[in-house]
Protein backbone atom coordinates (compact mmCIF):
# COMPACT_ATOMS: atom_id res chain seq x y z
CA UNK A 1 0.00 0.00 0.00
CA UNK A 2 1.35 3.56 -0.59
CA UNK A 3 1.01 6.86 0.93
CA UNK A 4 -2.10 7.88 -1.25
CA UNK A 5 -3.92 4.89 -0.56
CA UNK A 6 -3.20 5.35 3.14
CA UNK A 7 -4.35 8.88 3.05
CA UNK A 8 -7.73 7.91 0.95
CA UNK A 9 -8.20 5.40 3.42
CA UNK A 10 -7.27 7.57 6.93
CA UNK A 11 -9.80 10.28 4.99
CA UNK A 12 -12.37 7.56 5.12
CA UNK A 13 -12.00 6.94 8.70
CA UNK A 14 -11.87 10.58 9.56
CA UNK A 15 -15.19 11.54 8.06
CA UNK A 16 -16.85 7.87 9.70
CA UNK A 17 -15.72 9.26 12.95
CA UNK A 18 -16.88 12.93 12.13
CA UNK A 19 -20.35 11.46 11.17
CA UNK A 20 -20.81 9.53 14.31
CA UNK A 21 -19.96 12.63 16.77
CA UNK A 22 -22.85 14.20 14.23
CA UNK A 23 -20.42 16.92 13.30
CA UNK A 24 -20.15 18.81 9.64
CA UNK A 25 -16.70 19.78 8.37
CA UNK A 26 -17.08 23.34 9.63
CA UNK A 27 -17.74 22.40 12.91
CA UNK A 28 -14.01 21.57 13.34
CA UNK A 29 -13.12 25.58 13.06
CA UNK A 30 -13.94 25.67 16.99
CA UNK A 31 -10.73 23.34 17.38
CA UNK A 32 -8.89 25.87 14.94
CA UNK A 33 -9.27 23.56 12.32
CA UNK A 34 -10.12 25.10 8.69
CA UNK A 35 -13.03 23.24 6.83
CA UNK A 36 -11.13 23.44 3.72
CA UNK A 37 -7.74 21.95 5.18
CA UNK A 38 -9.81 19.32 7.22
CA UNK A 39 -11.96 18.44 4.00
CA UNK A 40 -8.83 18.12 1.87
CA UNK A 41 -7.73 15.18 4.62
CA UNK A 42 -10.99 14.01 4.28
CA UNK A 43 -10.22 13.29 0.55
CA UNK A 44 -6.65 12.09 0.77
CA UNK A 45 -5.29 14.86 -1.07
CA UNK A 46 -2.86 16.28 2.16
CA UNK A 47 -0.48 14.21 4.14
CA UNK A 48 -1.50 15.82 7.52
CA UNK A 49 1.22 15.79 10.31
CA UNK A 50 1.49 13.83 13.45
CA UNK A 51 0.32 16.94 15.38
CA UNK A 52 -2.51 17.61 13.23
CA UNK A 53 -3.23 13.22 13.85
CA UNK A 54 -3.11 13.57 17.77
CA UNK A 55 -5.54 16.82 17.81
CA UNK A 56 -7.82 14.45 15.75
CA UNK A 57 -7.30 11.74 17.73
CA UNK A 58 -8.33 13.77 21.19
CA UNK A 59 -11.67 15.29 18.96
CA UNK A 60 -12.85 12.49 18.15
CA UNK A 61 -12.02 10.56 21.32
CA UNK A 62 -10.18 7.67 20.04
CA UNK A 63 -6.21 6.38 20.05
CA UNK A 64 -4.01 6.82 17.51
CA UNK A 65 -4.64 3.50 16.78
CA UNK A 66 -7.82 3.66 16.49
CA UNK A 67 -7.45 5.95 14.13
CA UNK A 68 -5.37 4.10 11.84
CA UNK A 69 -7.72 0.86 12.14
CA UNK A 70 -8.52 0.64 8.87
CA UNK A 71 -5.23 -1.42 8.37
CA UNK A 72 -5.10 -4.99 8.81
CA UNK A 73 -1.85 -6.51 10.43
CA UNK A 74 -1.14 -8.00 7.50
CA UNK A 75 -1.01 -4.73 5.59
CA UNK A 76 -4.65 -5.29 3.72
CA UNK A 77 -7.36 -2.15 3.50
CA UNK A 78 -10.54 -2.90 4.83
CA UNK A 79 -12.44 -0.89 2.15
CA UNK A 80 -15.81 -2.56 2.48
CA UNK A 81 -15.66 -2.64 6.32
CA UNK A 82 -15.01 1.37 6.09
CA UNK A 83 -17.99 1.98 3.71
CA UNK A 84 -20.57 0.12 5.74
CA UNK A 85 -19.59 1.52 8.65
CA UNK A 86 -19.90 5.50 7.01
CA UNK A 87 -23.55 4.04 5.70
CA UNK A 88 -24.38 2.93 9.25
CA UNK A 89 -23.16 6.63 10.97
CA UNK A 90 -25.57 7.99 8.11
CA UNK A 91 -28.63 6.04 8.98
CA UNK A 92 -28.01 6.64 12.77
CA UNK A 93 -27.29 10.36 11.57
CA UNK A 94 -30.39 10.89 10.17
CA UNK A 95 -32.25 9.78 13.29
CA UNK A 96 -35.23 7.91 11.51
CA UNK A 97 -36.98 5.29 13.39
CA UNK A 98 -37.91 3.04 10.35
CA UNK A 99 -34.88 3.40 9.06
CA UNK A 100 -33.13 2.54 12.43
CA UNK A 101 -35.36 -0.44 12.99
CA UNK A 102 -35.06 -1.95 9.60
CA UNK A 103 -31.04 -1.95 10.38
CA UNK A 104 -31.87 -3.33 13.95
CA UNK A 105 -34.09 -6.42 12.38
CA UNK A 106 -30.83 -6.69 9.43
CA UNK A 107 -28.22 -7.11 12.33
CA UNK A 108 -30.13 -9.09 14.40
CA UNK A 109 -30.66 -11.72 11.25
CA UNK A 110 -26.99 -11.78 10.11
CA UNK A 111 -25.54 -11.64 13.51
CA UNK A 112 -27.98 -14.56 15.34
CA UNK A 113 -25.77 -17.69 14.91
């Protein structure tokens, strides 16, 4: 994997975490944080800096680590895990309680053994 591909990918898991603390881009100026630099992470087009990592770690409350889980130990991208999980913070987003239950009943059938 290369840098680009890791920066698509830590974009990916920025804006999942963003969505589930039900924040928009521009809400990050309170933490000094410009919408346009933050969206540009978002998309993988900047390399941010460790310092820049850390303050987005402590924002939105995870590790380091946990920011960088979209990487497998072996190295793989867990593209399809990172997707689903951005299309789950959007149906929790939007609050809806059909569309919450519907997801509820879906989990419940593919996660009862």
């Amino acid at each position: 994997m290369d840098v680009k591909e890791i920066q698509k990918q830590l974009g990916l898991r920025l804006r999942q975490l963003r969505l589930a603390k039900n924040l928009r881009q521009e809400d990050l100026e309170k933490w000094d944080f410009s919408y346009r630099y933050y969206g540009m992470i978002e998309r993988g087009l900047i390399n941010p800096s460790l310092d820049t990592l850390f303050r987005l770690s402590k924002i939105f409350d995870v590790s380091l680590h946990e920011l960088f889980s979209f990487l497998e130990i072996n190295g793989v991208t867990t593209d399809e895990r990172e997707a689903v999980a951005i299309k789950i913070s959007k149906i929790l987003k939007e609050n809806k309680k059909t569309k919450i239950k519907k997801l509820k009943i879906f989990l419940e059938e593919i996660l009862t053994p």
